[in-house]
C-alpha atoms as a PDB file:
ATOM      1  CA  UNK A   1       8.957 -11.646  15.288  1.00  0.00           C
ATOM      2  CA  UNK A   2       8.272 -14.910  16.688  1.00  0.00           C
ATOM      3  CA  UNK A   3       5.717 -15.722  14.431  1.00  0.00           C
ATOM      4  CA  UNK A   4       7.689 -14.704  10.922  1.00  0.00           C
ATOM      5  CA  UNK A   5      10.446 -16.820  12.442  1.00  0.00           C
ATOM      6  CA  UNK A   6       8.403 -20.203  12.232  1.00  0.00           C
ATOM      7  CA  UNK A   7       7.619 -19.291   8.768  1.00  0.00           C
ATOM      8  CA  UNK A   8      10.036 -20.769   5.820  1.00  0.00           C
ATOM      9  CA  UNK A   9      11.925 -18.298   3.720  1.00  0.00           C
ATOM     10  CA  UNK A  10      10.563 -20.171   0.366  1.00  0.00           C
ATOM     11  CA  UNK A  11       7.234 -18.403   1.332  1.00  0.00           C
ATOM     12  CA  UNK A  12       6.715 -14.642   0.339  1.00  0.00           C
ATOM     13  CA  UNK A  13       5.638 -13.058   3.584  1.00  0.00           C
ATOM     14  CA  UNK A  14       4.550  -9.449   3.745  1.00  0.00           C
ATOM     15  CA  UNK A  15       2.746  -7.728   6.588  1.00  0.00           C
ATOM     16  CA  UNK A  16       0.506  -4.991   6.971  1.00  0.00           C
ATOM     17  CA  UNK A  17      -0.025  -2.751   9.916  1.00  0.00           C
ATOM     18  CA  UNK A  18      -3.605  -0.571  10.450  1.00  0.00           C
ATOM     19  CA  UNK A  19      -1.848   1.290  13.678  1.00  0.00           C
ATOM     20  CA  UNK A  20       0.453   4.075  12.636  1.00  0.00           C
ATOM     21  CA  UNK A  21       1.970   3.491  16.454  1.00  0.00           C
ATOM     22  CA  UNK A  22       2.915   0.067  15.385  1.00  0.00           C
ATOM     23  CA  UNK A  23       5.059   1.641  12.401  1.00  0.00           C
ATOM     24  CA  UNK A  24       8.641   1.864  14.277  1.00  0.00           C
ATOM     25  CA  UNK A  25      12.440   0.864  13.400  1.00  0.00           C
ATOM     26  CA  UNK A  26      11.665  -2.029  15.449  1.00  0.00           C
ATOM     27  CA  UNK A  27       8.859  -2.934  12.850  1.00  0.00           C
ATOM     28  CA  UNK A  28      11.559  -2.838  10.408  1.00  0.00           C
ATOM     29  CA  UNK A  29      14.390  -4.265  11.782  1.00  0.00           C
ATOM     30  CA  UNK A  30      11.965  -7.626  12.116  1.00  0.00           C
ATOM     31  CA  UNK A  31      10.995  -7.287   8.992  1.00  0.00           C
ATOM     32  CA  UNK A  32      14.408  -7.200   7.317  1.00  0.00           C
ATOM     33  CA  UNK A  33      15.663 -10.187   9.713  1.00  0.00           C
ATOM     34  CA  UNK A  34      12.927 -12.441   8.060  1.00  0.00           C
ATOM     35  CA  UNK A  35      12.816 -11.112   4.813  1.00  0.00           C
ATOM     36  CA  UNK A  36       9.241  -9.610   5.086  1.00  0.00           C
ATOM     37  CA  UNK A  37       7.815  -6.436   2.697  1.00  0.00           C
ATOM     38  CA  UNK A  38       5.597  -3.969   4.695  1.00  0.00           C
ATOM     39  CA  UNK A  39       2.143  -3.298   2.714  1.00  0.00           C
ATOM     40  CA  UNK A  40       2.091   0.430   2.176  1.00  0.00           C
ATOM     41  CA  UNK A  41      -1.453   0.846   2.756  1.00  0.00           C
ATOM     42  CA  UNK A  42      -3.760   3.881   2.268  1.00  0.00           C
ATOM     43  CA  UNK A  43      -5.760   3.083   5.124  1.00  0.00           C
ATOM     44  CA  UNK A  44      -8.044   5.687   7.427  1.00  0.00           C
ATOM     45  CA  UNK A  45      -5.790   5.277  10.410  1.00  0.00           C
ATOM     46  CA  UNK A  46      -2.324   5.029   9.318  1.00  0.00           C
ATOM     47  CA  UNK A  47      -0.226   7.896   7.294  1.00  0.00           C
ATOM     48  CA  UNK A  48      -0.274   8.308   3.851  1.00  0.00           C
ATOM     49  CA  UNK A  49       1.884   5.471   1.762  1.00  0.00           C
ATOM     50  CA  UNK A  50       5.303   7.794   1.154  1.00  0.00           C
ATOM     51  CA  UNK A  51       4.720   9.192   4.936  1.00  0.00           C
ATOM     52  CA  UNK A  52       5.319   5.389   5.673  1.00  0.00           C
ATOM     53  CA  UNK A  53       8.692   5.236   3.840  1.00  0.00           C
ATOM     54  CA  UNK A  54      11.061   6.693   6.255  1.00  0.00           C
ATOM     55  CA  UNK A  55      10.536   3.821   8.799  1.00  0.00           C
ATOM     56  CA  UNK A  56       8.999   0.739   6.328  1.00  0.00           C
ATOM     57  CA  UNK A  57      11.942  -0.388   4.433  1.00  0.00           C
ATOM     58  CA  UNK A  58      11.911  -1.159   0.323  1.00  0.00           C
ATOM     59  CA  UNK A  59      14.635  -3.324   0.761  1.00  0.00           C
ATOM     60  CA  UNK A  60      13.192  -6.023   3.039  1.00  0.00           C
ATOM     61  CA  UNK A  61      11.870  -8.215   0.292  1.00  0.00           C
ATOM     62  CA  UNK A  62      12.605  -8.993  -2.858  1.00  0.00           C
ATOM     63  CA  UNK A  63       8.501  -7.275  -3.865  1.00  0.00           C
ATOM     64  CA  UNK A  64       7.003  -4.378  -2.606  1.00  0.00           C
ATOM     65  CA  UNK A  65       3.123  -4.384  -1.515  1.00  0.00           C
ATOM     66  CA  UNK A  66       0.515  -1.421  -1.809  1.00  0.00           C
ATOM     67  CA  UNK A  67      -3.219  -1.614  -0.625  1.00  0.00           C
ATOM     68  CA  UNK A  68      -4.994   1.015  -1.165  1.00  0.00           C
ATOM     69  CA  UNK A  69      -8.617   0.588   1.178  1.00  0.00           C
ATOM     70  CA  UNK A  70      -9.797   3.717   2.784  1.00  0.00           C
ATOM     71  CA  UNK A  71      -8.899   7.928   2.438  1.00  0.00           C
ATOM     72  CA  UNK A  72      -6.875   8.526   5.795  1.00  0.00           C
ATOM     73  CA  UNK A  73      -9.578   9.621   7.890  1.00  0.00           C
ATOM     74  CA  UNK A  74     -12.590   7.938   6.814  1.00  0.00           C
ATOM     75  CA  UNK A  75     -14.660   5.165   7.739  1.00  0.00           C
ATOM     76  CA  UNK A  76     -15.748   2.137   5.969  1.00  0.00           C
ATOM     77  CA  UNK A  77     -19.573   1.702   5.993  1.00  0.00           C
ATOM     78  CA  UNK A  78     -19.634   5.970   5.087  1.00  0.00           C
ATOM     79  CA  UNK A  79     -17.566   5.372   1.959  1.00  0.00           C
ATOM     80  CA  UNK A  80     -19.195   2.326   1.430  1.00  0.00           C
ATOM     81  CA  UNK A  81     -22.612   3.916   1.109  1.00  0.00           C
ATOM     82  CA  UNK A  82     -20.801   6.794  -0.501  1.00  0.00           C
ATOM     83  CA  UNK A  83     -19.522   5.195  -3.562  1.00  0.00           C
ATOM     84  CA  UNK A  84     -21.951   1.902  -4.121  1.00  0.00           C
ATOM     85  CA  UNK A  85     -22.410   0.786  -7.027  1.00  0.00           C
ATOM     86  CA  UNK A  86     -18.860   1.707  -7.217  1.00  0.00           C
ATOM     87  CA  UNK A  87     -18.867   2.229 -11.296  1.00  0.00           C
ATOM     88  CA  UNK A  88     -16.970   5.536 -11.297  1.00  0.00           C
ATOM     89  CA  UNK A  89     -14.050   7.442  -9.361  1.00  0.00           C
ATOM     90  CA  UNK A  90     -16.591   9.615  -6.537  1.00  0.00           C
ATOM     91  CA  UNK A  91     -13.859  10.342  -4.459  1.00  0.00           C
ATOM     92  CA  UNK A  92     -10.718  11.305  -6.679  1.00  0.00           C
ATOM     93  CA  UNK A  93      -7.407  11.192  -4.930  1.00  0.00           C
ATOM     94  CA  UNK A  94      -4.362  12.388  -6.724  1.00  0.00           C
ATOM     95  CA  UNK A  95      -1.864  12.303  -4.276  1.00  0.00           C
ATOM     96  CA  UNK A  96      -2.530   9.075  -3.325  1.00  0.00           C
ATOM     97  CA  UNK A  97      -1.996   7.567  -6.872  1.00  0.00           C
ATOM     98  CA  UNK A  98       0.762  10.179  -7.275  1.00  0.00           C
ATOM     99  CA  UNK A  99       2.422   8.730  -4.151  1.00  0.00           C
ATOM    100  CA  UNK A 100       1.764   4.790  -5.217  1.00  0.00           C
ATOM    101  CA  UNK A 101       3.703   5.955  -8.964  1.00  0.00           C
ATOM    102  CA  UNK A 102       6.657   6.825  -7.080  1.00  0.00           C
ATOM    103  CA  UNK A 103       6.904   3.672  -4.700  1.00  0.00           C
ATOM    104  CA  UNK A 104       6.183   1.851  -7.687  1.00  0.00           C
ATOM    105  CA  UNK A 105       9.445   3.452  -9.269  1.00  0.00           C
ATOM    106  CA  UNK A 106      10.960   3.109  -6.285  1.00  0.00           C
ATOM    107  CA  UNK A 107      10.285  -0.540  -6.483  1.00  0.00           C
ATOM    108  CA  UNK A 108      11.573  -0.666 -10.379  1.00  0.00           C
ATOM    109  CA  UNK A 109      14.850   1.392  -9.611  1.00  0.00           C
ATOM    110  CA  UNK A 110      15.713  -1.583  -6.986  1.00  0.00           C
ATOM    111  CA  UNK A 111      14.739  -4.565  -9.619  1.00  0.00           C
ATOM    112  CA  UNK A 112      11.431  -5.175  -7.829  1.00  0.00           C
ATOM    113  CA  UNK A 113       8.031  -6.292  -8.431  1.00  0.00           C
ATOM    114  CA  UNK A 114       5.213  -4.119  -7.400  1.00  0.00           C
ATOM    115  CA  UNK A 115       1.990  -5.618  -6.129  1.00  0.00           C
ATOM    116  CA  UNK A 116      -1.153  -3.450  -6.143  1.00  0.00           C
ATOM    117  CA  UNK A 117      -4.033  -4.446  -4.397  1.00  0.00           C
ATOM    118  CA  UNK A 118      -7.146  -1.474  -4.614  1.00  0.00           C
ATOM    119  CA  UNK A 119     -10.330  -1.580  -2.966  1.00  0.00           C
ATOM    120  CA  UNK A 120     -13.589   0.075  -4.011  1.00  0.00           C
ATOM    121  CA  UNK A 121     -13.435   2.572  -1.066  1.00  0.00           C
ATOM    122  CA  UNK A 122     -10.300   3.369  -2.265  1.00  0.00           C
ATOM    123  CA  UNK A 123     -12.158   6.528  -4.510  1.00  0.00           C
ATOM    124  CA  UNK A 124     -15.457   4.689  -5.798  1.00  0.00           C
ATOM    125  CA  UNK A 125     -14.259   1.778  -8.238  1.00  0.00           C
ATOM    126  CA  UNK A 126     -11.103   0.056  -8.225  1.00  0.00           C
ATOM    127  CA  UNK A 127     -11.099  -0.959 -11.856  1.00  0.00           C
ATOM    128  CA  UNK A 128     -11.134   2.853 -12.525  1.00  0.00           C
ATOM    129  CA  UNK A 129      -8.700   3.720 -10.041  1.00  0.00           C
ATOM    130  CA  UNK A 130      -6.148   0.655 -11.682  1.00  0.00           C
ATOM    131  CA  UNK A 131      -6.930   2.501 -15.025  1.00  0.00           C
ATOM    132  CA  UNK A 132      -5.801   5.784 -14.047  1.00  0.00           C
ATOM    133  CA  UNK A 133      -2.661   4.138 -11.968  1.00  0.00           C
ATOM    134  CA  UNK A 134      -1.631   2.167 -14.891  1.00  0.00           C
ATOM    135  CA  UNK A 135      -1.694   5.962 -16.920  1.00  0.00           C
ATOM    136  CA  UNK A 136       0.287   7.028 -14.508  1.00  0.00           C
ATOM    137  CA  UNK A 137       2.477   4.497 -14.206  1.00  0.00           C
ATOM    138  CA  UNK A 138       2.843   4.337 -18.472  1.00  0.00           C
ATOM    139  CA  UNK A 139       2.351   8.459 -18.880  1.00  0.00           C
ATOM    140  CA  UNK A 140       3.595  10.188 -16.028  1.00  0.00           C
ATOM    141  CA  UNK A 141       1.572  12.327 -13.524  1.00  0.00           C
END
């Protein structure tokens, strides 16, 4: 709290928690009082990004931030050893991009930019994983 409140509001701030335990109202209510967007991530230790949604607001920002890193559940050096030279999908997750389409139309029903980041570990090769997102996004599921 103290921290975003030195910041200046000119600055798009968003934050992103690894500790599901840290994801509480209070998280919110912070972020809302300085204007801050949560970073749904998909991230071994933390819920799945729409599992985030009933505590990490949409409307705290005027942008919404996804990073997808690491399956729930699994490490980094295993899927990084798993998935190298990371020039195709190994580890194909559905759900997850299913779940970043509708935060992403979330996002677009409230007049707000999406930002995407995605990591190799994500499912093997994040250009691929874009690819199929951006499908999704222009297809439907």
């Amino acid at each position: 709290d103290s921290f975003l409140g030195q910041t200046t509001r000119e600055l798009p701030l968003c934050v992103e928690i690894r500790n599901k335990e840290l994801l509480t109202p209070a998280y919110a209510d912070v972020l809302r009082r300085h204007g801050a967007a949560h970073v749904f991530n998909y991230w071994s230790s933390m819920p799945m990004p729409v599992e985030q949604l009933p505590v990490a607001p949409l409307d705290s920002a005027p942008f919404v931030v996804l990073r997808l890193m690491l399956r729930p559940g699994t490490r980094y050096e295993e899927r990084k050893s798993q998935f190298a030279p990371f020039d195709r999908i190994v580890d194909p997750d559905p759900d997850m991009r299913s779940q970043v389409a509708s935060i992403v139309e979330m996002a677009r029903a409230l007049d707000k930019v999406a930002l995407i980041l995605v990591n190799n570990k994500a499912e093997g090769s994040a250009p691929l994983t874009i690819e199929q997102l951006a499908e999704q996004l222009v297809n439907g599921p």
